[in-house]
Protein backbone atom coordinates (compact mmCIF):
# COMPACT_ATOMS: atom_id res chain seq x y z
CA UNK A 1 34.10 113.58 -153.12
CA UNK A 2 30.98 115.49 -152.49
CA UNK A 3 29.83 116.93 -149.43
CA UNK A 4 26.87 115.51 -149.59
CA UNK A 5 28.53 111.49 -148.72
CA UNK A 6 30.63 113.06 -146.48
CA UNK A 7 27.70 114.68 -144.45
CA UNK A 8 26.01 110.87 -145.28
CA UNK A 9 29.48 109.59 -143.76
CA UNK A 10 29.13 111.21 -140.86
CA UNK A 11 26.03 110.43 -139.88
CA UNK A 12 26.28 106.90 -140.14
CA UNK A 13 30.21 106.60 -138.51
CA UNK A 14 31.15 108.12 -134.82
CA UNK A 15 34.60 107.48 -133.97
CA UNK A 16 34.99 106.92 -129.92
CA UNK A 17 36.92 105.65 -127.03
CA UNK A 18 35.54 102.36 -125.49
CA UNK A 19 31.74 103.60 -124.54
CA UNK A 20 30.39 103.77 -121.06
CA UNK A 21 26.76 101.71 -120.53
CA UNK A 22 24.81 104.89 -120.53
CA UNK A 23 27.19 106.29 -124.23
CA UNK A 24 26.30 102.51 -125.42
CA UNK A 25 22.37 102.95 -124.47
CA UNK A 26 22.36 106.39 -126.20
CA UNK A 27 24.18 105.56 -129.39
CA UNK A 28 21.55 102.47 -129.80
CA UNK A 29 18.67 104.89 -129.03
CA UNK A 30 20.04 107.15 -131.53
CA UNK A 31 20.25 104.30 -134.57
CA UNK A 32 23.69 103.22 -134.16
CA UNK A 33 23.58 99.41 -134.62
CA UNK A 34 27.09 98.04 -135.80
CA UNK A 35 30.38 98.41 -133.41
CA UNK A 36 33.65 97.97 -135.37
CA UNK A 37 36.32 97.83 -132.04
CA UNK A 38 40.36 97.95 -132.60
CA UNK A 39 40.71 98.51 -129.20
CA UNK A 40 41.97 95.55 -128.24
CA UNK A 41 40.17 94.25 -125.70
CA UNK A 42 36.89 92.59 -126.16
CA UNK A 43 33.34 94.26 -125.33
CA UNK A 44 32.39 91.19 -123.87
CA UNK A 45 35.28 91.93 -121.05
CA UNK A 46 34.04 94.75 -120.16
CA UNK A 47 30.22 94.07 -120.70
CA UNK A 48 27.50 91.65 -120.06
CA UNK A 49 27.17 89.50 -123.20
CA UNK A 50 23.86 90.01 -123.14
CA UNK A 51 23.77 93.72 -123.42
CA UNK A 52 25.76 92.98 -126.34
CA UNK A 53 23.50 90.75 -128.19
CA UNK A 54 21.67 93.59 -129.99
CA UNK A 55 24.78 94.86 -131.98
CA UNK A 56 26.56 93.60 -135.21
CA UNK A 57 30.43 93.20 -134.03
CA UNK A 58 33.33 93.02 -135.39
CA UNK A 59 36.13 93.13 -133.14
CA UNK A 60 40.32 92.80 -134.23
CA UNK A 61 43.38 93.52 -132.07
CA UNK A 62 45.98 95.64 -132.91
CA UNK A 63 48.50 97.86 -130.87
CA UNK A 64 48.11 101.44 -131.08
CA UNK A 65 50.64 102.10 -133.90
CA UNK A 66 49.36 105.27 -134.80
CA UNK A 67 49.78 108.02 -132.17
CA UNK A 68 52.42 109.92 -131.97
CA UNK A 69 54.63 109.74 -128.47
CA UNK A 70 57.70 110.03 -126.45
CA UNK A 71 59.63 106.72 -125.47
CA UNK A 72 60.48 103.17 -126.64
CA UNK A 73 57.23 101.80 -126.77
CA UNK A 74 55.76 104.56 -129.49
CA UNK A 75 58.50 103.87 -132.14
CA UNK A 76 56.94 105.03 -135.84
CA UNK A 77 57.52 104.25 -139.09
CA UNK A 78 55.98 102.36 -142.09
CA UNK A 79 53.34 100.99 -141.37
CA UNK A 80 53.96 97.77 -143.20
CA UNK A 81 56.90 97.52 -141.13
CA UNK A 82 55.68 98.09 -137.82
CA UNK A 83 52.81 96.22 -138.12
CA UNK A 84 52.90 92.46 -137.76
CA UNK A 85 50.91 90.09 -140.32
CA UNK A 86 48.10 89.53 -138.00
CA UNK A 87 47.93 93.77 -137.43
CA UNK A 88 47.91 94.14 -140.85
CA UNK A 89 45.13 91.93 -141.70
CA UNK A 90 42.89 93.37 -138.52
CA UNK A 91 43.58 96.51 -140.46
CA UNK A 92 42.11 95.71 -143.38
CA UNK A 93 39.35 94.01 -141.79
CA UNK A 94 37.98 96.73 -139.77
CA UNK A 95 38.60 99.38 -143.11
CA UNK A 96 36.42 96.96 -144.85
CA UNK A 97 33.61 96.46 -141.88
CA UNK A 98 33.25 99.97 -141.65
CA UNK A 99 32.71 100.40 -146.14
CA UNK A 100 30.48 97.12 -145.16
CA UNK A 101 28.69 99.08 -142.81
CA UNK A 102 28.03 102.27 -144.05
CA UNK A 103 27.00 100.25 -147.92
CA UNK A 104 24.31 98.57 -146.09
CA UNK A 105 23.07 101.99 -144.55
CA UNK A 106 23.97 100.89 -140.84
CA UNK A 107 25.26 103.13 -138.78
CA UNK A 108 28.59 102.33 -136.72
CA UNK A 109 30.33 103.27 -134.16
CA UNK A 110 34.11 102.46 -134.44
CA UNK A 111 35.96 102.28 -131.31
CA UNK A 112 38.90 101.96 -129.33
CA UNK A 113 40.89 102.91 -126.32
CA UNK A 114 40.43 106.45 -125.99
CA UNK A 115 39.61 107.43 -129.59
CA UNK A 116 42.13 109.25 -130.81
CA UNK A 117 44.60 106.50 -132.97
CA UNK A 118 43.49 103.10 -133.99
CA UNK A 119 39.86 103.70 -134.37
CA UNK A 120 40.44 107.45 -136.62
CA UNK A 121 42.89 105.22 -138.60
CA UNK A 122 40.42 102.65 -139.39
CA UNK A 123 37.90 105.13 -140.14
CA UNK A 124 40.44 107.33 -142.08
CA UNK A 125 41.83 103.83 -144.20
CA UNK A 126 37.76 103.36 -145.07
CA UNK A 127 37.49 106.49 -146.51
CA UNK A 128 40.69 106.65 -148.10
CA UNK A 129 40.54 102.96 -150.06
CA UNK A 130 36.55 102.36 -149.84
CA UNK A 131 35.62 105.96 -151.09
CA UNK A 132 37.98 107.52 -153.15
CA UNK A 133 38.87 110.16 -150.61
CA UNK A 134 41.88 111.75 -150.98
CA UNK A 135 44.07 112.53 -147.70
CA UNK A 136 43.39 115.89 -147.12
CA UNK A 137 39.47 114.99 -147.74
CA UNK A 138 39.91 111.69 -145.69
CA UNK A 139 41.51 114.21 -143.10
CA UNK A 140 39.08 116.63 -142.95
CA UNK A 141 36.77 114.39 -142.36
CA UNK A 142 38.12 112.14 -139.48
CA UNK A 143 38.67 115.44 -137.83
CA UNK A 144 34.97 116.68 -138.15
CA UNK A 145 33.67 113.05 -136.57
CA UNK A 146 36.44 113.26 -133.55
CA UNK A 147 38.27 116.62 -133.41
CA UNK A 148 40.89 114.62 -130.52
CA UNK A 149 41.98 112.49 -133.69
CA UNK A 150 45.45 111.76 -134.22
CA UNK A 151 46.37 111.82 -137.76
CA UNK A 152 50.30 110.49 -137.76
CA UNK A 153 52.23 109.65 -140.91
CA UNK A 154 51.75 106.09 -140.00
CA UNK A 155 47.59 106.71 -140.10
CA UNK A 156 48.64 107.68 -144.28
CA UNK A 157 51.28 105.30 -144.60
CA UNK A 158 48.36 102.70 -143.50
CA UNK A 159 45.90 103.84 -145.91
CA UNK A 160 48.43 104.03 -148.87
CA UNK A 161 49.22 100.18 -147.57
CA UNK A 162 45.68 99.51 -147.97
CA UNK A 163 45.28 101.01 -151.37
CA UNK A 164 48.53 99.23 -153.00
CA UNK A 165 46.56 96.56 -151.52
CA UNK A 166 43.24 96.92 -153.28
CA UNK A 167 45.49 98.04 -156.43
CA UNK A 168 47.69 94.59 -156.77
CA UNK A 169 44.24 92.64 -156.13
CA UNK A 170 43.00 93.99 -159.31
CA UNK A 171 45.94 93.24 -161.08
């Protein structure tokens, strides 16, 4: 891929933790109009619906299956395996919002919790399936947008889900 998308890329994607009010204000004022959110909870929770109103959003839940951790709770794996049905599909949804987004020139910010798993793996599944990057580009690039990104084997094993995916729907 050349480095002229991926300097495109990244100025139409940021990759964040849930925004503050001021963060929000500023990424509007500086042309970002789409919000793709994994993290789980809804903007509308934490926000005014009206402040919301001006933003394209697509929101999808999905635990955080793709930092690495001590303990129980951050068991990893395949992710086709840890994820349920419903994960999967939010998955794929966000990937695709984010292509969506960046094919109709609209700049997105793609959030969750704290920025560092489900939103890079979104971001990293777009590039990987929508753009032909391969994983040490798709790496790179993720990195570049949010240097605190987590890229675990389960981030890849996601994207290569996604592409055997895209692969046995144009069988």
């Amino acid at each position: 891929m050349s480095k002229t998308f991926i300097a495109q890329f990244s100025s139409m994607v940021r990759i964040s933790g849930t925004p503050s009010r001021p963060e929000l204000a500023r990424a509007f004022n500086q042309g970002f109009r789409r919000i793709v959110n994994v993290s789980g909870t809804s903007l509308a929770e934490i926000y005014d619906p009206q402040e919301m109103a001006c933003w394209k959003m697509s929101e999808f839940r999905m635990r955080d299956l793709f930092t690495d951790g001590e303990g129980a709770e951050k068991e990893r794996g395949p992710f086709a395996s840890l994820a349920t049905p419903d994960e999967r599909q939010a998955y794929y949804s966000a990937c695709r919002a984010v292509q969506t987004g960046v094919a109709a020139l609209e700049s997105s910010l793609v959030l969750c919790k704290l920025g560092v798993g489900r939103s890079p793996a979104v971001v990293f599944g777009a590039l990987r399936s929508g753009f032909g990057l391969s994983s040490v580009d798709a790496h790179a690039a993720v990195i570049a947008l949010r240097p605190q990104a987590m890229i675990s084997k389960t981030t890849e094993s996601a994207a290569e889900w996604l592409l055997a995916r895209a692969d046995s729907a144009l069988a």
